[in-house]
N, C-alpha and C. Protein backbone atom coordinates (compact mmCIF):
# COMPACT_ATOMS: atom_id res chain seq x y z
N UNK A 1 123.74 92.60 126.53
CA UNK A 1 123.44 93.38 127.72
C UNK A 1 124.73 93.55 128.52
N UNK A 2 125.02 94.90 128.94
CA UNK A 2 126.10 94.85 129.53
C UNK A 2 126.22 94.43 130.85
N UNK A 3 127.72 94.23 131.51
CA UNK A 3 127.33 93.29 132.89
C UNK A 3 128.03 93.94 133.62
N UNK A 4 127.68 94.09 134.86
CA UNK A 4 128.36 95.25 135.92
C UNK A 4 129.66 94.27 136.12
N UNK A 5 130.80 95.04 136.83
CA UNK A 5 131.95 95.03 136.95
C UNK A 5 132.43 95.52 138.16
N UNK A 6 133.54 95.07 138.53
CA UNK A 6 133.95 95.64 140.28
C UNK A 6 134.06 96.53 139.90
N UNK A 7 134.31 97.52 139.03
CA UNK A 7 134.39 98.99 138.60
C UNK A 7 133.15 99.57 138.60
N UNK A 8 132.07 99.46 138.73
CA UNK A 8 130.86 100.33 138.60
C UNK A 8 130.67 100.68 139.61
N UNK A 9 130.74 102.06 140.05
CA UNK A 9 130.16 102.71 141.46
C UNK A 9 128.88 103.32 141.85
N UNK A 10 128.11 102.55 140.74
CA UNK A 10 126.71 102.58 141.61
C UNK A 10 125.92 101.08 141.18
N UNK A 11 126.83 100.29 141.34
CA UNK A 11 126.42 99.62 141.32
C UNK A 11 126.69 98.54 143.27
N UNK A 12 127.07 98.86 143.46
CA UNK A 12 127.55 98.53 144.89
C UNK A 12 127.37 99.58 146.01
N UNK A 13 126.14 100.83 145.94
CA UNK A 13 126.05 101.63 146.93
C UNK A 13 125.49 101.38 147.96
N UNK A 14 126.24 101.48 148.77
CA UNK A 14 126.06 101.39 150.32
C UNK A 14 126.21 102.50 151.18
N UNK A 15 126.99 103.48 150.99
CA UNK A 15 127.08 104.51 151.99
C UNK A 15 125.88 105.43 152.06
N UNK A 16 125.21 105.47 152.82
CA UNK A 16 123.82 106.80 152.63
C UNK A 16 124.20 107.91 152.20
N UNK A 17 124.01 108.87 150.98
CA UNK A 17 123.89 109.75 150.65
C UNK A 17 123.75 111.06 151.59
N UNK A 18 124.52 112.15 151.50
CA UNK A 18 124.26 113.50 151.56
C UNK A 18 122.50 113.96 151.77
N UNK A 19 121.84 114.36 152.84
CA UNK A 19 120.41 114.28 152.60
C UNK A 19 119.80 112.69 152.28
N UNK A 20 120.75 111.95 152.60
CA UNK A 20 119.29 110.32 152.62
C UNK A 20 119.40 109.90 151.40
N UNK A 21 119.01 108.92 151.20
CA UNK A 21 117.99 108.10 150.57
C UNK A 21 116.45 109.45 150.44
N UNK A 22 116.10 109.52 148.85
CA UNK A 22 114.75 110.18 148.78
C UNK A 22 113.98 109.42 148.34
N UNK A 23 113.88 108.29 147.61
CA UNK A 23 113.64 107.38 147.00
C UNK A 23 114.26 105.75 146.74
N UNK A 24 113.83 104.83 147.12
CA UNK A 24 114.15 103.51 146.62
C UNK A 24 113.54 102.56 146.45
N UNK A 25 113.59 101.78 145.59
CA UNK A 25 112.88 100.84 145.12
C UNK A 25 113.91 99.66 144.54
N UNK A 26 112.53 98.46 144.05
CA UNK A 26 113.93 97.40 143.51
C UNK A 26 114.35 97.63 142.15
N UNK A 27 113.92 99.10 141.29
CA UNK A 27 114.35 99.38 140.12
C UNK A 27 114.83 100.84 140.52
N UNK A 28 114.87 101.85 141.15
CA UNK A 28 115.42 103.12 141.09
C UNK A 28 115.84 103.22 142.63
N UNK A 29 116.63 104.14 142.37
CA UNK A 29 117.27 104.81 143.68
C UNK A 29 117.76 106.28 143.36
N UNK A 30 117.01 107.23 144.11
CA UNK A 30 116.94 108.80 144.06
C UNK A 30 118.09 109.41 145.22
N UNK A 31 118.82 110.14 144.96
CA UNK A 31 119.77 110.73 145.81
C UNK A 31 119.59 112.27 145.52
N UNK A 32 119.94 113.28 146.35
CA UNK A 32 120.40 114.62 146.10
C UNK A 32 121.82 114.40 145.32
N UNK A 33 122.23 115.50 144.31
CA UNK A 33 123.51 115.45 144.29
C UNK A 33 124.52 116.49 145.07
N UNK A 34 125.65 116.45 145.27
CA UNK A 34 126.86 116.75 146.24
C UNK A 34 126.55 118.55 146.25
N UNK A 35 126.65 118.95 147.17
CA UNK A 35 126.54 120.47 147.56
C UNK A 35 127.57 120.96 146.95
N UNK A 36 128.65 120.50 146.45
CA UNK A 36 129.63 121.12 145.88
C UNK A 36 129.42 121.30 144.86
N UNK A 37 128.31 120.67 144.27
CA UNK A 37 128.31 121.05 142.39
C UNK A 37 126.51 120.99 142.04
N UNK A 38 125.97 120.53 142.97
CA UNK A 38 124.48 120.73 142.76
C UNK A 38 123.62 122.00 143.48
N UNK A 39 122.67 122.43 142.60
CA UNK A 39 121.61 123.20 143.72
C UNK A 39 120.80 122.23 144.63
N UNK A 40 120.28 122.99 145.00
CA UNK A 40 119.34 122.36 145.92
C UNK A 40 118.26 122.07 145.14
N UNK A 41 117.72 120.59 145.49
CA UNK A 41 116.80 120.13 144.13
C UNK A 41 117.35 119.12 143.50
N UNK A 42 119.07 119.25 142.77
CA UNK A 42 119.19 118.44 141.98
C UNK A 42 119.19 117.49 142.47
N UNK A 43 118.88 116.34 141.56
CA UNK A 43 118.48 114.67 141.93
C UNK A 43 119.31 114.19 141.24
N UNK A 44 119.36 112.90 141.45
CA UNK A 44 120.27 111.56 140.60
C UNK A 44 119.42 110.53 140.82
N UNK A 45 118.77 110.06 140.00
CA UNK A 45 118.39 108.72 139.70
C UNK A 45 118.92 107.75 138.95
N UNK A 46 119.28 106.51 139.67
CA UNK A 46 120.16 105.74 139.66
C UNK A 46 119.69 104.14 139.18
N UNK A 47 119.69 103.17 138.32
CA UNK A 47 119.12 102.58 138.28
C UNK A 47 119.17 101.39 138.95
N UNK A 48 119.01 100.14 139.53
CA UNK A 48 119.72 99.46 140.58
C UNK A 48 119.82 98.43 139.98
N UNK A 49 119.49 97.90 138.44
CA UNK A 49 120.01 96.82 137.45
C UNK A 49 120.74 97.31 136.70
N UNK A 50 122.24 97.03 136.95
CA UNK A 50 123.13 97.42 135.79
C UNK A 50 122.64 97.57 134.16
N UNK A 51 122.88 98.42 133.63
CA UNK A 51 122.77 98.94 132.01
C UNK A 51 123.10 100.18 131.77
N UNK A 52 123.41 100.76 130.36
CA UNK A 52 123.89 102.02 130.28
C UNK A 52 122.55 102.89 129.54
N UNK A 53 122.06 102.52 128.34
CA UNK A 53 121.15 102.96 127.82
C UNK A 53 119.71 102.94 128.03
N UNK A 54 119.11 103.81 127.80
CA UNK A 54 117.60 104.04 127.59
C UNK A 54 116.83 102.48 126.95
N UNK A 55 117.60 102.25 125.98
CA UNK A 55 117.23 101.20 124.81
C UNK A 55 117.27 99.56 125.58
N UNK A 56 118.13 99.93 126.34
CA UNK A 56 118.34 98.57 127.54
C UNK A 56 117.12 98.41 128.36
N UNK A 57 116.53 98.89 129.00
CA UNK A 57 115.82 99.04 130.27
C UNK A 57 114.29 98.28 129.73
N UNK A 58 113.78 97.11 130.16
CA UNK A 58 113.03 96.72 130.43
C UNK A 58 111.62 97.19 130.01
N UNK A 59 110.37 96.83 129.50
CA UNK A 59 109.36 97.73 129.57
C UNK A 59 108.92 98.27 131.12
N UNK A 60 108.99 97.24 132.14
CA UNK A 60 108.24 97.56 133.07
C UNK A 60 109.47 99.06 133.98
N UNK A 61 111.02 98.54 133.69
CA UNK A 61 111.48 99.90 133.71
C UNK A 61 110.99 100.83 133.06
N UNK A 62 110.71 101.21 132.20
CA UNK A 62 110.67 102.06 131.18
C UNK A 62 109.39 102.74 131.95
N UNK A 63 108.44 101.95 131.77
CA UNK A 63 107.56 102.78 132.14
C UNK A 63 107.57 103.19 133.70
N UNK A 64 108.24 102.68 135.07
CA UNK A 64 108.37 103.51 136.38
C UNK A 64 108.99 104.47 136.45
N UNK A 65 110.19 104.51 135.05
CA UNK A 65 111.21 105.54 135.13
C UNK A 65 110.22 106.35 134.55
N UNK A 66 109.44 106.42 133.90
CA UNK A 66 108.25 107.68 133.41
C UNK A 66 107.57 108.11 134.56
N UNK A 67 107.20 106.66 135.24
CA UNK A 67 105.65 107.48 136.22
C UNK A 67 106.94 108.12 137.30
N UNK A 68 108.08 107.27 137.71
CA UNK A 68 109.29 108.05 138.74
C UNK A 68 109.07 109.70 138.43
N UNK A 69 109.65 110.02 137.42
CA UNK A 69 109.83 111.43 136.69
C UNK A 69 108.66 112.04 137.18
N UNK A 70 107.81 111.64 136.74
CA UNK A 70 106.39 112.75 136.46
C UNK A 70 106.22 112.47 138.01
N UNK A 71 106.40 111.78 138.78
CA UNK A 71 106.15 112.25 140.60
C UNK A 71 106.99 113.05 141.13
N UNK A 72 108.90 112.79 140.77
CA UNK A 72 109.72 113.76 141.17
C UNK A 72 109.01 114.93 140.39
N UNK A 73 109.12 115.36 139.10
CA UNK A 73 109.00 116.43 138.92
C UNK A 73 107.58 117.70 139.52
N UNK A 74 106.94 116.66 139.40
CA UNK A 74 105.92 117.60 140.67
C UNK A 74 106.32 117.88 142.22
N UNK A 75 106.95 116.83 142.60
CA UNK A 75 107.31 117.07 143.90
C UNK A 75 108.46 118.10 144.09
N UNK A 76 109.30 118.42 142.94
CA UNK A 76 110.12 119.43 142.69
C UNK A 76 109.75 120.79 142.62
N UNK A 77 108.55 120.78 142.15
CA UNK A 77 107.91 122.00 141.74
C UNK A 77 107.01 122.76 143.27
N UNK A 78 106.66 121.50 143.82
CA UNK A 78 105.89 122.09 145.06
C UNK A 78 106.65 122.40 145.77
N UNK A 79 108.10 121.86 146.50
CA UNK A 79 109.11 122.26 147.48
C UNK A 79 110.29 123.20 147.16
N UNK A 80 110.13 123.52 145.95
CA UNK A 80 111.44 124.72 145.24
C UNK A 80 110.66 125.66 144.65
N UNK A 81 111.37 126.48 143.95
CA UNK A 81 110.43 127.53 143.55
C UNK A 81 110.69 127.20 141.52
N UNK A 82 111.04 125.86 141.26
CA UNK A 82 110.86 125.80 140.11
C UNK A 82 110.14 126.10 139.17
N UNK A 83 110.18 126.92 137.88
CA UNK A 83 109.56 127.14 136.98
C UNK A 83 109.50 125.96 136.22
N UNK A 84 110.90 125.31 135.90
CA UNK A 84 110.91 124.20 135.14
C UNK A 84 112.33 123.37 135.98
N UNK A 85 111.69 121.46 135.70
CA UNK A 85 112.76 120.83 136.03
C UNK A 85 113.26 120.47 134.77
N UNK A 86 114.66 120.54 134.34
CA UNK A 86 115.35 119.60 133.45
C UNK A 86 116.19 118.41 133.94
N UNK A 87 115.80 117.49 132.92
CA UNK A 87 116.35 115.86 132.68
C UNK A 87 117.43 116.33 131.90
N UNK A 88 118.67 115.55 132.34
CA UNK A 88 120.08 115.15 131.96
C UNK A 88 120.49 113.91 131.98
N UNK A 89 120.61 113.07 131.08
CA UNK A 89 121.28 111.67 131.16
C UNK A 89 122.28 112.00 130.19
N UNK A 90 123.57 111.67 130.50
CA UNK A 90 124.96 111.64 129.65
C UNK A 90 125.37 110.15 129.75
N UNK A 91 125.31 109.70 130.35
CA UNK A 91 126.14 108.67 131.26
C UNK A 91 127.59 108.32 130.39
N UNK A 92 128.52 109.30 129.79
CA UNK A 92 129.62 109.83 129.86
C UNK A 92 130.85 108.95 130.86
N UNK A 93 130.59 109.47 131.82
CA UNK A 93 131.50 109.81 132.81
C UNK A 93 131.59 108.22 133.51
N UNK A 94 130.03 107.63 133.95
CA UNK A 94 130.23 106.43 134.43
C UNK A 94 129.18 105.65 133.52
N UNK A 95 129.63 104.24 132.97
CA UNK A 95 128.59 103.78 131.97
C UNK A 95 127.97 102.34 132.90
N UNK A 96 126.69 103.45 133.63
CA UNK A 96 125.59 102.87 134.60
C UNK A 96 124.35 103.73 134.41
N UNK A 97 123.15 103.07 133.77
CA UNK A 97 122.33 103.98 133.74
C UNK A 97 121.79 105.10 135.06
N UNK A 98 121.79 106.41 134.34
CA UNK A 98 121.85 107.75 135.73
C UNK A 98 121.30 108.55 134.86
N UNK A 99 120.10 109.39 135.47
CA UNK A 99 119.69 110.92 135.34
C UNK A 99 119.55 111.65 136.00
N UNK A 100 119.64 112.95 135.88
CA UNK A 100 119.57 114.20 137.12
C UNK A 100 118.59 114.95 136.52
N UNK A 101 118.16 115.52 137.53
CA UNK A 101 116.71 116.46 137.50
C UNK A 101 117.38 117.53 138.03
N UNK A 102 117.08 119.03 137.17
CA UNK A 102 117.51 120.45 138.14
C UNK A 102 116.57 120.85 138.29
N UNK A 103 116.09 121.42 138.82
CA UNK A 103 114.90 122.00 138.66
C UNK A 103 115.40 123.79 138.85
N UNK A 104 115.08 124.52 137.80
CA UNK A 104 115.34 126.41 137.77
C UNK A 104 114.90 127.01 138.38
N UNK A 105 114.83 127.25 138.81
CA UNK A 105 113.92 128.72 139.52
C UNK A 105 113.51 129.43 138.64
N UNK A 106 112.48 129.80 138.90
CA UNK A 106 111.47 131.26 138.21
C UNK A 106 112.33 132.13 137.76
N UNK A 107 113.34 132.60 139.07
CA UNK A 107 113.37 133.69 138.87
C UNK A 107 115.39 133.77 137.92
N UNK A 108 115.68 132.46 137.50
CA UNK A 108 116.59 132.65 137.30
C UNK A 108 116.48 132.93 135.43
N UNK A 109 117.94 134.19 135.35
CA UNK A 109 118.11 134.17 134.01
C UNK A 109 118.56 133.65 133.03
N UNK A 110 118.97 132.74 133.75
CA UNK A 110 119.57 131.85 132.41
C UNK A 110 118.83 130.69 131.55
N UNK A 111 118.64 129.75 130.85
CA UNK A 111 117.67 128.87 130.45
C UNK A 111 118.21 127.89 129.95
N UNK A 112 117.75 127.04 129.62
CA UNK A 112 117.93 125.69 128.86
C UNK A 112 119.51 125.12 129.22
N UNK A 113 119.96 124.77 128.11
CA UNK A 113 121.76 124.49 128.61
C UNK A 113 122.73 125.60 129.26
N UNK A 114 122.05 126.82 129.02
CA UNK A 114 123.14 128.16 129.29
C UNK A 114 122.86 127.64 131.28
N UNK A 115 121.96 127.45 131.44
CA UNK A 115 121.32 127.19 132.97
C UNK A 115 121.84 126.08 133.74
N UNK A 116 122.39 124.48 132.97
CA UNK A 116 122.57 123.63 133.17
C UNK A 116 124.34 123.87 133.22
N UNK A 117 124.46 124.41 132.48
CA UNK A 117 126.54 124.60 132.27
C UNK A 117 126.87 125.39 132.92
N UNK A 118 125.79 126.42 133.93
CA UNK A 118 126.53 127.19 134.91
C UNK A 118 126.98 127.24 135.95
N UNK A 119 127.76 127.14 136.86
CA UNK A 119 128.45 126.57 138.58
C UNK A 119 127.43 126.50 138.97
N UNK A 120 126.73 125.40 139.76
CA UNK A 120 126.16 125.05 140.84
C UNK A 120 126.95 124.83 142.14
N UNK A 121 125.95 124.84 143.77
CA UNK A 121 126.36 124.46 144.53
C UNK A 121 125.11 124.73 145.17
N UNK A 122 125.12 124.40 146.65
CA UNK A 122 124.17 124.33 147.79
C UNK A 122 124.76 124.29 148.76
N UNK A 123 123.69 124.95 150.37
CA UNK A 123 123.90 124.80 151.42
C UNK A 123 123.75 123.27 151.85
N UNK A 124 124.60 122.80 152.62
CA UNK A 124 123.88 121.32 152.78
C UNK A 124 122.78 121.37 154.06
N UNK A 125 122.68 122.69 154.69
CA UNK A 125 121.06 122.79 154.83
C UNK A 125 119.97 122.55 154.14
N UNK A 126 120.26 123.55 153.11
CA UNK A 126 119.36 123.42 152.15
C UNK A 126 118.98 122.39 151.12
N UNK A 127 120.20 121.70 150.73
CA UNK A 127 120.24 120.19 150.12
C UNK A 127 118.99 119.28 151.30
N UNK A 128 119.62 119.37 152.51
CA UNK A 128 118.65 118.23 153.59
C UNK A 128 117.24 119.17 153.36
N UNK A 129 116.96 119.92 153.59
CA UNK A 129 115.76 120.62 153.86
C UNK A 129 114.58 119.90 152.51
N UNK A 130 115.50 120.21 151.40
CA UNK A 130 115.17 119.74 150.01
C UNK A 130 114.64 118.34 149.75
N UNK A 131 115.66 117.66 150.01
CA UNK A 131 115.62 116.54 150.02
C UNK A 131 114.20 115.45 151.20
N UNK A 132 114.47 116.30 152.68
CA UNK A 132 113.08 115.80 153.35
C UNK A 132 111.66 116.17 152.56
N UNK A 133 111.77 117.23 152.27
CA UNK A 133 110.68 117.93 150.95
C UNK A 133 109.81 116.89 150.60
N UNK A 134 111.00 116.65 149.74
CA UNK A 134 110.67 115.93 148.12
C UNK A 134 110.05 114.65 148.77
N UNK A 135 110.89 113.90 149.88
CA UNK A 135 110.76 112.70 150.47
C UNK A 135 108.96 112.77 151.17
N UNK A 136 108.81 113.37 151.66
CA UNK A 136 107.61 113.64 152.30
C UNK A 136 106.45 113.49 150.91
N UNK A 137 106.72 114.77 150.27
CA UNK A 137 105.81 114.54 149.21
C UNK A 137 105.46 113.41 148.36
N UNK A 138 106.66 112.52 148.09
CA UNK A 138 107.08 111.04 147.23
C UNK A 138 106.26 109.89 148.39
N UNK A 139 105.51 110.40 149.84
CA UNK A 139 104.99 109.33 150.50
C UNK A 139 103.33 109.74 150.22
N UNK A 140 103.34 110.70 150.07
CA UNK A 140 101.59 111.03 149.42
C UNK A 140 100.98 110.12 148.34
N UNK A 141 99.70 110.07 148.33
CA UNK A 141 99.62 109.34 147.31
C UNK A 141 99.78 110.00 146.41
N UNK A 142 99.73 109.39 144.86
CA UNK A 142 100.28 109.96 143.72
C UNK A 142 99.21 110.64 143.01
N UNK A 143 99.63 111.97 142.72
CA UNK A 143 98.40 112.59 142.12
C UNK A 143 98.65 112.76 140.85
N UNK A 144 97.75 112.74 139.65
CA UNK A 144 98.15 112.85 138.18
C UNK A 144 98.41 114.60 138.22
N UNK A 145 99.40 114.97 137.19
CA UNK A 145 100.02 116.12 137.00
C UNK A 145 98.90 116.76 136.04
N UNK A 146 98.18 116.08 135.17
CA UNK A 146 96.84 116.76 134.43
C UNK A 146 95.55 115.74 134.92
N UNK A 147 95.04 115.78 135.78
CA UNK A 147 93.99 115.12 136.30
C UNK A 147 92.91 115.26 135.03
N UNK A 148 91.57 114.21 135.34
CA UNK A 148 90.68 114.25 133.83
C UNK A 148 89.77 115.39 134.71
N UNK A 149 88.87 115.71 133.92
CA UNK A 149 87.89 116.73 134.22
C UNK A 149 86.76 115.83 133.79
């Protein structure tokens, strides 16, 4: 299991995020990402026990990071005009488990990776606006995304 290091920068976050805190718990922590390279919408979920992989994470992780998802992604869908959110985990760049959620718009033309590789940015109005959104909705209780009949 890998072991965090004075080098891991999310593993020591303290400064409040751009738009808040949207989410935290003693296994995840939800941020907007930076107006300079995200839309409005995109998320970062962060995990708050050092590890890099999927394959690492705990069952009882495993499964909040599922029910996490399936609440952001509804709550994405009600406060944006998303058609679809996409999941991105690389963890590339910093090796700390991290995923981002975009969520597309309807009305945009591009799709799948052509959609994900194209310049982003945001108002940081609109990032906060977003972000209280999502936050508001994430205090509701949790509704199933296919309820039984």
């Amino acid at each position: 299991m890998p072991q965090a290091t004075g080098s891991c920068p999310y593993c020591d976050l303290h400064a409040e995020p751009v738009g808040g805190w949207i989410y935290r718990d003693e296994r995840w922590l939800v941020r907007h990402g930076p107006p300079d390279s995200t839309i409005a919408g995109g998320l970062q979920i962060i995990s708050v026990r050092h590890f890099v992989d999927f394959a690492e994470m705990t069952d009882t992780e495993a499964g909040s990071f599922g029910r996490l998802l399936a609440r952001l992604d509804v709550a994405l869908r009600a406060t944006t005009d998303a058609e679809r959110v996409h999941l991105v985990s690389t963890r590339d760049r910093v090796a700390h488990f991290h995923a981002w959620l975009y969520p597309r718009p309807a009305g945009q033309p591009l799709r799948g990776t052509a959609f994900l590789a194209a310049p982003q940015s945001a108002e940081v109005e609109d990032l906060n606006r977003v972000a209280e959104a999502v936050r508001q909705r994430l205090r509701t209780p949790a509704q199933p995304a296919n309820p039984a009949t």
